[in-house]
Protein backbone atom coordinates (compact mmCIF):
# COMPACT_ATOMS: atom_id res chain seq x y z
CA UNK A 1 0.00 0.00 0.00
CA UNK A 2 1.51 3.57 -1.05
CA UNK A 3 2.02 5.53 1.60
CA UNK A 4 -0.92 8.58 2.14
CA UNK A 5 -0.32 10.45 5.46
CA UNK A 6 -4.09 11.73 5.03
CA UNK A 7 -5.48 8.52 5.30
CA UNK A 8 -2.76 7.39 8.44
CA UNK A 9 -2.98 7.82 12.28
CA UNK A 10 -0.70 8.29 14.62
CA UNK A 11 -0.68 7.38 18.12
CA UNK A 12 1.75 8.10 19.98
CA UNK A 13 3.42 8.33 23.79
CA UNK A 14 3.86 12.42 24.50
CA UNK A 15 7.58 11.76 25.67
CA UNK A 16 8.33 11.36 22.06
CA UNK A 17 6.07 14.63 20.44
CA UNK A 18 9.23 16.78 20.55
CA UNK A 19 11.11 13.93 18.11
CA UNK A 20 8.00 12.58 15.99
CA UNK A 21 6.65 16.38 15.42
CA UNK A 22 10.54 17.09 14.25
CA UNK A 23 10.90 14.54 11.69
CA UNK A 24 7.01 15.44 10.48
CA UNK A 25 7.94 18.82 10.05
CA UNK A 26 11.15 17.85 8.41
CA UNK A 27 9.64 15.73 5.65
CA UNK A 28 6.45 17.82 5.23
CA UNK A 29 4.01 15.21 6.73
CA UNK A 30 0.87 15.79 8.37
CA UNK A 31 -1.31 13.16 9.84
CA UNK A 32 -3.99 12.88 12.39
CA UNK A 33 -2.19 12.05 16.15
CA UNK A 34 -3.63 11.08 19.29
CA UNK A 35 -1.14 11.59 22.24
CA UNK A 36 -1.19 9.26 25.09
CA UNK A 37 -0.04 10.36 28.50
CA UNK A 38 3.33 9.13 29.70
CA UNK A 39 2.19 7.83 32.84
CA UNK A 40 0.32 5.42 31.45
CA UNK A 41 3.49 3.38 31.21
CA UNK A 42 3.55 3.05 35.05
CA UNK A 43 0.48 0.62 34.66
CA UNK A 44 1.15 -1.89 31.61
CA UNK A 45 -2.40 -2.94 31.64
CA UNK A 46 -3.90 1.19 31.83
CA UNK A 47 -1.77 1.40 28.82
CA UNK A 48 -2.83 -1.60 26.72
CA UNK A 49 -6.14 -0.75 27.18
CA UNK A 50 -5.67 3.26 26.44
CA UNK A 51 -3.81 1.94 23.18
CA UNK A 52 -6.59 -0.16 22.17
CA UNK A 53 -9.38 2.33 22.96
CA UNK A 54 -7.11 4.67 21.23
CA UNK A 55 -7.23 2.45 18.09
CA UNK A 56 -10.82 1.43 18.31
CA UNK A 57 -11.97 5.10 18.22
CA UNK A 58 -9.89 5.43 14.46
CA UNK A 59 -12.02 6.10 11.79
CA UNK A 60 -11.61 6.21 7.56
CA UNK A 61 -8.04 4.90 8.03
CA UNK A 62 -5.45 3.03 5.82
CA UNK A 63 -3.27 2.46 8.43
CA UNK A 64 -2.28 3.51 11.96
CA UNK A 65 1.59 3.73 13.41
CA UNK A 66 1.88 3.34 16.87
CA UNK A 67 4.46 5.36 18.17
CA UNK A 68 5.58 3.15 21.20
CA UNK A 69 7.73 -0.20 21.29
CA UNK A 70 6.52 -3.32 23.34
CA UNK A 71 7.08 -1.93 26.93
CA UNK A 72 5.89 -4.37 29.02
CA UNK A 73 4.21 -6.51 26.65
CA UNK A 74 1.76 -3.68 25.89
CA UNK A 75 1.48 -3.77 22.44
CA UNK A 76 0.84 -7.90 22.32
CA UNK A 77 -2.48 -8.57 21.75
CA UNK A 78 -3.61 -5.15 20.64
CA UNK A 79 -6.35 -5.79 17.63
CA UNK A 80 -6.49 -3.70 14.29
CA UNK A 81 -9.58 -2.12 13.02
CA UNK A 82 -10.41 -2.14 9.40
CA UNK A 83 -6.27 -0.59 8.75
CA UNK A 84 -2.65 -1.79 8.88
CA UNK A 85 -1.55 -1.79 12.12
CA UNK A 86 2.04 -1.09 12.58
CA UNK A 87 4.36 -1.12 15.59
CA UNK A 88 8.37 -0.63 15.83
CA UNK A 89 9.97 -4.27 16.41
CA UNK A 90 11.74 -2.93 19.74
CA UNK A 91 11.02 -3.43 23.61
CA UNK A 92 11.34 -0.18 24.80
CA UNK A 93 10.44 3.21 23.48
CA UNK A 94 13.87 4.63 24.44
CA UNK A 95 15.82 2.49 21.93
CA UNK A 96 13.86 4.58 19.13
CA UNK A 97 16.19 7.37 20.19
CA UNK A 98 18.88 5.03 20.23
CA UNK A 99 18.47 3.26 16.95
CA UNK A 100 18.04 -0.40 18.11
CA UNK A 101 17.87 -2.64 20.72
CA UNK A 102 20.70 -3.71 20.88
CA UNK A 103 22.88 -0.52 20.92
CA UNK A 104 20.10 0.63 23.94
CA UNK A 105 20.84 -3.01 25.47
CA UNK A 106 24.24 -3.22 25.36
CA UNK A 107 24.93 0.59 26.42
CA UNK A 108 22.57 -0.19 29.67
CA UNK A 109 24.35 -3.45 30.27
CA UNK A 110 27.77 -1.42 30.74
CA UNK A 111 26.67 1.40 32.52
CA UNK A 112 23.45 0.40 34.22
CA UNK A 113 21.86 3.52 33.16
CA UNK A 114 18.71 5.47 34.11
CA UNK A 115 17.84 7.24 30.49
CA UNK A 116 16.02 10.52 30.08
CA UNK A 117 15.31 12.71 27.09
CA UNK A 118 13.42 16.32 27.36
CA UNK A 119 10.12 14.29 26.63
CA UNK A 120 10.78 11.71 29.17
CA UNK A 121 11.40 14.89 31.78
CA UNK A 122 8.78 17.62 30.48
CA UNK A 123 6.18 15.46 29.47
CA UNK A 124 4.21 14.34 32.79
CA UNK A 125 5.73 13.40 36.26
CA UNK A 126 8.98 13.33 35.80
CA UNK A 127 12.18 11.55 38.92
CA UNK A 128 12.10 15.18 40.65
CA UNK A 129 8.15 15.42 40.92
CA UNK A 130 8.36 11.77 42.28
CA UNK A 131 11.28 13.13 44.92
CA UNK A 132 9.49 16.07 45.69
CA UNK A 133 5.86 14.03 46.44
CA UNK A 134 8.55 11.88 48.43
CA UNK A 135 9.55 14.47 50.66
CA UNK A 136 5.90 16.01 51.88
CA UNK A 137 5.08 11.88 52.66
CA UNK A 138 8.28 11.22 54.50
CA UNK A 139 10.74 13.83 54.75
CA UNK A 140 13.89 14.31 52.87
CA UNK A 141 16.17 11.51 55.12
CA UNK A 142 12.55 9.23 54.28
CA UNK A 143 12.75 10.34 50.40
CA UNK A 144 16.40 9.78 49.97
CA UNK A 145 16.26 5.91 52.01
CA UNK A 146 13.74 5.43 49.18
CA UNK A 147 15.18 6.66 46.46
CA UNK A 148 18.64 4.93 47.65
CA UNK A 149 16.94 1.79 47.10
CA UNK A 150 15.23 2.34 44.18
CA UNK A 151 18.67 3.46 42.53
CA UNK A 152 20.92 1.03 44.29
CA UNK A 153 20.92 -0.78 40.90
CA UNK A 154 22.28 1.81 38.72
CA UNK A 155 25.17 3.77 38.70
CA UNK A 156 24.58 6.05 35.89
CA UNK A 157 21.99 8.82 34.54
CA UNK A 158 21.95 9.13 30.51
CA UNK A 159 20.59 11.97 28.65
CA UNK A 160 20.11 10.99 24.77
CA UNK A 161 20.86 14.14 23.09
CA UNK A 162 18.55 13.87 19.98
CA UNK A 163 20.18 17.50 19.18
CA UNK A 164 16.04 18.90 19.92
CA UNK A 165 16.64 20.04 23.36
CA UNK A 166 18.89 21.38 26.00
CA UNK A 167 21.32 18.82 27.27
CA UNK A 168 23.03 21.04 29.88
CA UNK A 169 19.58 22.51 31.48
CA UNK A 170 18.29 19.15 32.14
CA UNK A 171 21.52 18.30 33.59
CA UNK A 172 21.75 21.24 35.68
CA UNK A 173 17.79 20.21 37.18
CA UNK A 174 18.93 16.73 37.99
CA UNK A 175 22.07 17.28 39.25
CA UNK A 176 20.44 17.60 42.84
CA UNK A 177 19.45 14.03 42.45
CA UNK A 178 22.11 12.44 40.84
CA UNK A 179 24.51 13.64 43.61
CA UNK A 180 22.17 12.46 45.98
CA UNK A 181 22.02 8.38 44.58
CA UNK A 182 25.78 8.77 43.62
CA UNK A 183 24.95 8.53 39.63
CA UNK A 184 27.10 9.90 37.08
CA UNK A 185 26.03 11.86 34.76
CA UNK A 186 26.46 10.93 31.03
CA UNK A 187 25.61 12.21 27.69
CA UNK A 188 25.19 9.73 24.89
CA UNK A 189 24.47 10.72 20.94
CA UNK A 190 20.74 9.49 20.13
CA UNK A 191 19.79 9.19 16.57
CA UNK A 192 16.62 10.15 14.79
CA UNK A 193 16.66 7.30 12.33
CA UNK A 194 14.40 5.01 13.91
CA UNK A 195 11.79 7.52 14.09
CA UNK A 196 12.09 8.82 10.53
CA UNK A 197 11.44 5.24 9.44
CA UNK A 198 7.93 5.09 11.88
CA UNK A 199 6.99 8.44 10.55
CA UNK A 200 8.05 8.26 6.54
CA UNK A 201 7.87 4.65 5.91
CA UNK A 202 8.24 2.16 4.39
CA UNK A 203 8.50 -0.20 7.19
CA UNK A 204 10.72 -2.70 6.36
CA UNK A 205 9.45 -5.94 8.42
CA UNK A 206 12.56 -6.55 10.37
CA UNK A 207 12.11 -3.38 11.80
CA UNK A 208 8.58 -3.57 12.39
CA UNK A 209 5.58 -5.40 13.00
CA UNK A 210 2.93 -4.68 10.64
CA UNK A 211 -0.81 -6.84 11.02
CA UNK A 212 -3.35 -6.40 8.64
CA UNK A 213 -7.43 -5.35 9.18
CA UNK A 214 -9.03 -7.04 12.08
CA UNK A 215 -5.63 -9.31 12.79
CA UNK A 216 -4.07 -9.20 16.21
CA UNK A 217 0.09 -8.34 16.85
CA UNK A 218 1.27 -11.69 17.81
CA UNK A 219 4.05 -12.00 21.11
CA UNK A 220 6.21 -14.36 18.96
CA UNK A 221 8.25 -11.31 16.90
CA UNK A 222 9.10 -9.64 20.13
CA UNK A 223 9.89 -12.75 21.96
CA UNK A 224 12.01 -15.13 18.90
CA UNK A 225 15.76 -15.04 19.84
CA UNK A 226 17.10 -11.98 17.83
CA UNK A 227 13.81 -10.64 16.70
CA UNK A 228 14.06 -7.21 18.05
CA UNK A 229 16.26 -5.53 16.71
C-alpha cells in the first residue's frame, strides 16, 4: 500500500512529540495524532487498554503507526480495526532514540543507566516530581532511604541528546538528584533514524511489525531469539 499520510494515524506516547513532530515537520508530513499520557506506562495494563481504545476510536483509516515499542508486553495482543496496524519491532520506546535494541541493550548493560530525554522529563511526572511528592510523605532523610533503594541498581543517569533540546539545562535540574544516589552523569548521541522510518515509511518488516485489518500483533516477533532488533 503507497504511503498517504491523510489517510494514516498516529498514536503516539507524549515523551516522544518533541522527536516525531521534528521529523514530520522535516519531511512535510501531516497526519492525524492522538497523544497518550506518559504515565500510562507506570500501569502496563492502563496502557494496553488506552492503546486499544485509542485504536478502536480510528475512523476512515489506511493504516495507523503506533508510536511506542513493546514496553511491558503492551502492544501484544492489541487488535487492528479495518487498517494496517504497525508497531516498531523494539522493547522499549527509548531504543527509538537510540536506533536499536541492541545498541540501547548493550549501552545499559555497561553502565546500568537510568535514560532521560526532554520528553521523558517535560512530558508528565517526571524523577524530581516523584522526589518532591517523596519528601511532603516522608521527609527528605525518608525520600532519599527510598530513592537509595530504588537506585541502588544503577550507577549512571543518561541523557540521549537527539540535538532537539537542552542537554546542559536538564543536567543542571537533575544534578540535585544524581549527587544524591551517587549517579554519574552521562551524555550519549541518540539518533533520529528510527523515528524517521515510523513516521516516513516504508516499514521494512525486520524493523517492524505490521498486522493487517481485524488481525491481532502476535508475542512471537518480540519474543524469537534476535527478533528485536
Amino acid at each position: 500500500m503507497d504511503r498517504c499520510p491523510e489517510r494514516e494515524v498516529m498514536i503516539a506516547c507524549n515523551t516522544l512529540k518533541t522527536e516525531i513532530e521534528h521529523v514530520s515537520r522535516k519531511h512535510g508530513i501531516v497526519r492525524r495524532t492522538v497523544w497518550l499520557e506518559s504515565q500510562l506506562h507506570n500501569v502496563p495494563e492502563k496502557l494496553s487498554g488506552a492503546l486499544q481504545e485509542a485504536i478502536d476510536a480510528v475512523e476512515d483509516a489506511d493504516r495507523v503507526l503506533l508510536g511506542y515499542a513493546n514496553c511491558g508486553n503492551v502492544v501484544q495482543g492489541l487488535r487492528s480495526g479495518d487498517f494496517d496496524l504497525v508497531v516498531p519491532r523494539l522493547d522499549d520506546c527509548i531504543s527509538l532514540v537510540f536506533g536499536s535494541q541492541k545498541r540501547r541493550q548493550e549501552y545499559g548493560e555497561q553502565w546500568r543507566s537510568l535514560f532521560f530525554t526532554d520528553g521523558w522529563m517535560n512530558e508528565g511526572r517526571n524523577i524530581l516530581d516523584e522526589y518532591d511528592q517523596m519528601v511532603d510523605k516522608y521527609g527528605e532523610d525518608g525520600a532519599q532511604d527510598i530513592y537509595d533503594m530504588m537506585y541502588a541498581h544503577y550507577r549512571t543517569m543518561t541523557f540521549v541528546d537527539t540535538g532537539l533540546y537542552d542537554v546542559a539545562e536538564l543536567l543542571e535540574r537533575t544534578r540535585f538528584i544524581s549527587e544524591m544516589c551517587e549517579l554519574e552523569q552521562r551524555v550519549e548521541p541518540g539518533t533520529l533514524d528510527y523515528v524517521e522510518r515510523l513516521v516516513c515509511g516504508p516499514w521494512d518488516p525486520e524493523l517492524f511489525v505490521v498486522v493487517g485489518p481485524g488481525e491481532v500483533i502476535p508475542a512471537t516477533p518480540f519474543m524469537e531469539p534476535g527478533s528485536v532488533v
